[in-house]
C-alpha atoms as a PDB file:
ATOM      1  CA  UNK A   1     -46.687  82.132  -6.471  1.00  0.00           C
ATOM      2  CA  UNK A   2     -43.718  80.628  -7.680  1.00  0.00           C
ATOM      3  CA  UNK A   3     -40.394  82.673  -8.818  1.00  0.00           C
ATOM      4  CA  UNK A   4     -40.294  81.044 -12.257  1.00  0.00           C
ATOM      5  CA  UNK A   5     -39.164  82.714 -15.560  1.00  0.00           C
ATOM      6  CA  UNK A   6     -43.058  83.853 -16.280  1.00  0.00           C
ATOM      7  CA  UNK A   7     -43.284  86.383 -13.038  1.00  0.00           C
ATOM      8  CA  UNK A   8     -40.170  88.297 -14.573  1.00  0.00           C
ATOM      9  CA  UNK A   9     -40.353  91.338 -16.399  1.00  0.00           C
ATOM     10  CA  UNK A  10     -37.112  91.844 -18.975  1.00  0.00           C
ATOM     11  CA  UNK A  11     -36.210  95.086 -20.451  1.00  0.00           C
ATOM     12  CA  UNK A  12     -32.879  94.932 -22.899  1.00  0.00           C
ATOM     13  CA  UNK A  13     -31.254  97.863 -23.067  1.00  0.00           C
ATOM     14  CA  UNK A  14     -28.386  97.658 -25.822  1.00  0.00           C
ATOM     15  CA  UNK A  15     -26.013  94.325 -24.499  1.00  0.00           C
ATOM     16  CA  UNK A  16     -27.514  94.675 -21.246  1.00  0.00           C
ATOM     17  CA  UNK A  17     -30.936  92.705 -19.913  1.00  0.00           C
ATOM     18  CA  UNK A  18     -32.844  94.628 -16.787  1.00  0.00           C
ATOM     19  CA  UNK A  19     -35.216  91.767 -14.872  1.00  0.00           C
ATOM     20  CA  UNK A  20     -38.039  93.127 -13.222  1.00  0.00           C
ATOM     21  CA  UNK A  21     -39.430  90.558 -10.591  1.00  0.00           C
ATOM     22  CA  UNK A  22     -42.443  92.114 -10.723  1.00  0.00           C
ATOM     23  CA  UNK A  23     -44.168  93.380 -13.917  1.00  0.00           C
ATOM     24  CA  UNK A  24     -45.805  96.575 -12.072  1.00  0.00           C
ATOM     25  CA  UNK A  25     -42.347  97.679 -10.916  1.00  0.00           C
ATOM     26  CA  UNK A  26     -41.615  98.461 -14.214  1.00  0.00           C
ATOM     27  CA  UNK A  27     -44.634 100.384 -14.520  1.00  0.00           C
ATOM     28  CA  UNK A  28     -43.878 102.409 -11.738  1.00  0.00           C
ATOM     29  CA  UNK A  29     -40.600 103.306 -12.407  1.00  0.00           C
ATOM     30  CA  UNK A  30     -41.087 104.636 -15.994  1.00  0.00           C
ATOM     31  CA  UNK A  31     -44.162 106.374 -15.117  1.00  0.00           C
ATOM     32  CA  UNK A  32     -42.261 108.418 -12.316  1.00  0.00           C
ATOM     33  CA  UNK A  33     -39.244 109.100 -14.469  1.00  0.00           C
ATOM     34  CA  UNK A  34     -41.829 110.573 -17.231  1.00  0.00           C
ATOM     35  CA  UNK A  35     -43.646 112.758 -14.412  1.00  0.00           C
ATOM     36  CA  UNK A  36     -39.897 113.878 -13.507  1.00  0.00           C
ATOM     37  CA  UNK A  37     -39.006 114.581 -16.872  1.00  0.00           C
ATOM     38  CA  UNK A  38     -42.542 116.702 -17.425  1.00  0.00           C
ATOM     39  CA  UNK A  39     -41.927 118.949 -14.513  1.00  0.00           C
ATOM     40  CA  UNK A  40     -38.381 119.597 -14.670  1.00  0.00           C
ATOM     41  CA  UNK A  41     -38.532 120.478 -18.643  1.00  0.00           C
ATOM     42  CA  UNK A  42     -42.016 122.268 -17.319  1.00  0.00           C
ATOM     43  CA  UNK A  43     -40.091 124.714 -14.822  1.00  0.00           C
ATOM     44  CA  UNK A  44     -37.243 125.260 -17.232  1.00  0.00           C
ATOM     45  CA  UNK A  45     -39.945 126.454 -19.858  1.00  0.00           C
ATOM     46  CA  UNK A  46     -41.856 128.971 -18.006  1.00  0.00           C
ATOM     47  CA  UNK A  47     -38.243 130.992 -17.665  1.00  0.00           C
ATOM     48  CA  UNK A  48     -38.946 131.751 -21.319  1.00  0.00           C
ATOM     49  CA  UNK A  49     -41.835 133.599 -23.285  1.00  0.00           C
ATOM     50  CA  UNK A  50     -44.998 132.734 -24.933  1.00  0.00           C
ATOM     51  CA  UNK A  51     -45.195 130.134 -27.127  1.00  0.00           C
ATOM     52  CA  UNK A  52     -42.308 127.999 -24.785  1.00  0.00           C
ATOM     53  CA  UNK A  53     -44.308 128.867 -21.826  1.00  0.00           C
ATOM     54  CA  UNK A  54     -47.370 127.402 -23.272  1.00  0.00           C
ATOM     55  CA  UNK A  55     -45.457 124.676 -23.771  1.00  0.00           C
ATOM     56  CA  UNK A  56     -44.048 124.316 -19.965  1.00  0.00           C
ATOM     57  CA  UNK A  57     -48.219 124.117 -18.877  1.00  0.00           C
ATOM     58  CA  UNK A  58     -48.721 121.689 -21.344  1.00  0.00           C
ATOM     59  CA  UNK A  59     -46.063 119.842 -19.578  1.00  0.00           C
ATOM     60  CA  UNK A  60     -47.108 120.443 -16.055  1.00  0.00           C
ATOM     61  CA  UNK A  61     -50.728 119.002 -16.708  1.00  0.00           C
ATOM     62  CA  UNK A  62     -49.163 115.741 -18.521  1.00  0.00           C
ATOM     63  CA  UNK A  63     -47.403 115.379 -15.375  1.00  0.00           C
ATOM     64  CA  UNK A  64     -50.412 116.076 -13.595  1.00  0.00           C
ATOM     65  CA  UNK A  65     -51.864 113.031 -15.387  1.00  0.00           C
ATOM     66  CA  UNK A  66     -48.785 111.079 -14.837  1.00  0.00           C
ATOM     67  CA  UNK A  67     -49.919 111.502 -11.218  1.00  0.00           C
ATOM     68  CA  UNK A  68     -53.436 109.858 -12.135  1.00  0.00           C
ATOM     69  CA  UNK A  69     -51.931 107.459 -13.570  1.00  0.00           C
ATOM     70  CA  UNK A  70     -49.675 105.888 -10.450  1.00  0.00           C
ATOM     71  CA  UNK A  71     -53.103 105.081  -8.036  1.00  0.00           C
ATOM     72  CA  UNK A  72     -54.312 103.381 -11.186  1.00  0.00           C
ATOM     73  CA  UNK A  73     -51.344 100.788 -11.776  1.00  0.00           C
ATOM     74  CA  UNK A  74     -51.671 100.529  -8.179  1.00  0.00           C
ATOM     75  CA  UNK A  75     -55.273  99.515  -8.419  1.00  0.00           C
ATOM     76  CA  UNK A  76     -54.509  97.357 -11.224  1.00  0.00           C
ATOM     77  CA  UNK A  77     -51.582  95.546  -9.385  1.00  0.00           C
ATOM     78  CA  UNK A  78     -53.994  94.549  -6.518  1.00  0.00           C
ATOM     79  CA  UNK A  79     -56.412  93.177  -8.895  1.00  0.00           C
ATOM     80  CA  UNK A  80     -54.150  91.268 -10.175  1.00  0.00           C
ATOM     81  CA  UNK A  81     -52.845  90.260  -6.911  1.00  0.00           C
ATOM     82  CA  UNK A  82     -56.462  89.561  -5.603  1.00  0.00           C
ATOM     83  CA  UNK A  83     -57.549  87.685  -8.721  1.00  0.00           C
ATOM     84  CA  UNK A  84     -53.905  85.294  -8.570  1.00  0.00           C
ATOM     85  CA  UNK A  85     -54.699  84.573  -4.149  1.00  0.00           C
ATOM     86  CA  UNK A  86     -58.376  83.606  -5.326  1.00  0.00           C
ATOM     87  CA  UNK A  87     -56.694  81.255  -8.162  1.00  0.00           C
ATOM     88  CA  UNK A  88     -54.487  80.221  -5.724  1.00  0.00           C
ATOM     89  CA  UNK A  89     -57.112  78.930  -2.756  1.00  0.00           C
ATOM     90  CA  UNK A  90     -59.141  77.920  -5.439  1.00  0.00           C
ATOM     91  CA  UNK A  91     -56.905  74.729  -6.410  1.00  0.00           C
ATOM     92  CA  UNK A  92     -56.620  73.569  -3.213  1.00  0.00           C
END
């Protein structure tokens, strides 16, 4: 696989361009951040009473899912990987 302009991933954040060399990185990195975010606001919400506290569960099981959710872009990336090595052999 060659490093050409297609196998980058670009993310522009105001003047500034982030390059992701590969597109699952990016994947990764904002679905830890999210699962962060979730349980940190989570724990800050159950020091509070009903109805915020409700709200700090509701948190903890979306970052519950968020922790579903990383072994399935990992499954996904080694499709992909496995499906662009059987392209690869394939040509020659």
């Amino acid at each position: 696989m060659k490093n050409s302009k297609e196998n980058y991933t670009k993310l522009n954040i105001g003047q500034h361009e982030l390059f992701f060399d590969k597109p699952y990185e990016l994947l990764y990195i904002i679905n830890h951040f999210l699962m962060g975010v979730f349980f940190f606001v989570g724990s800050i919400f159950f020091y509070f009473d009903a109805p915020i506290k409700h709200w700090g569960t509701t948190l903890f099981v979306l970052g519950s899912l968020q922790m579903l959710i990383r072994p399935s872009i990992s499954l996904a990336h080694k499709i992909h990987l496995k499906n662009e090595q059987k392209n690869h052999y394939e040509k020659d």
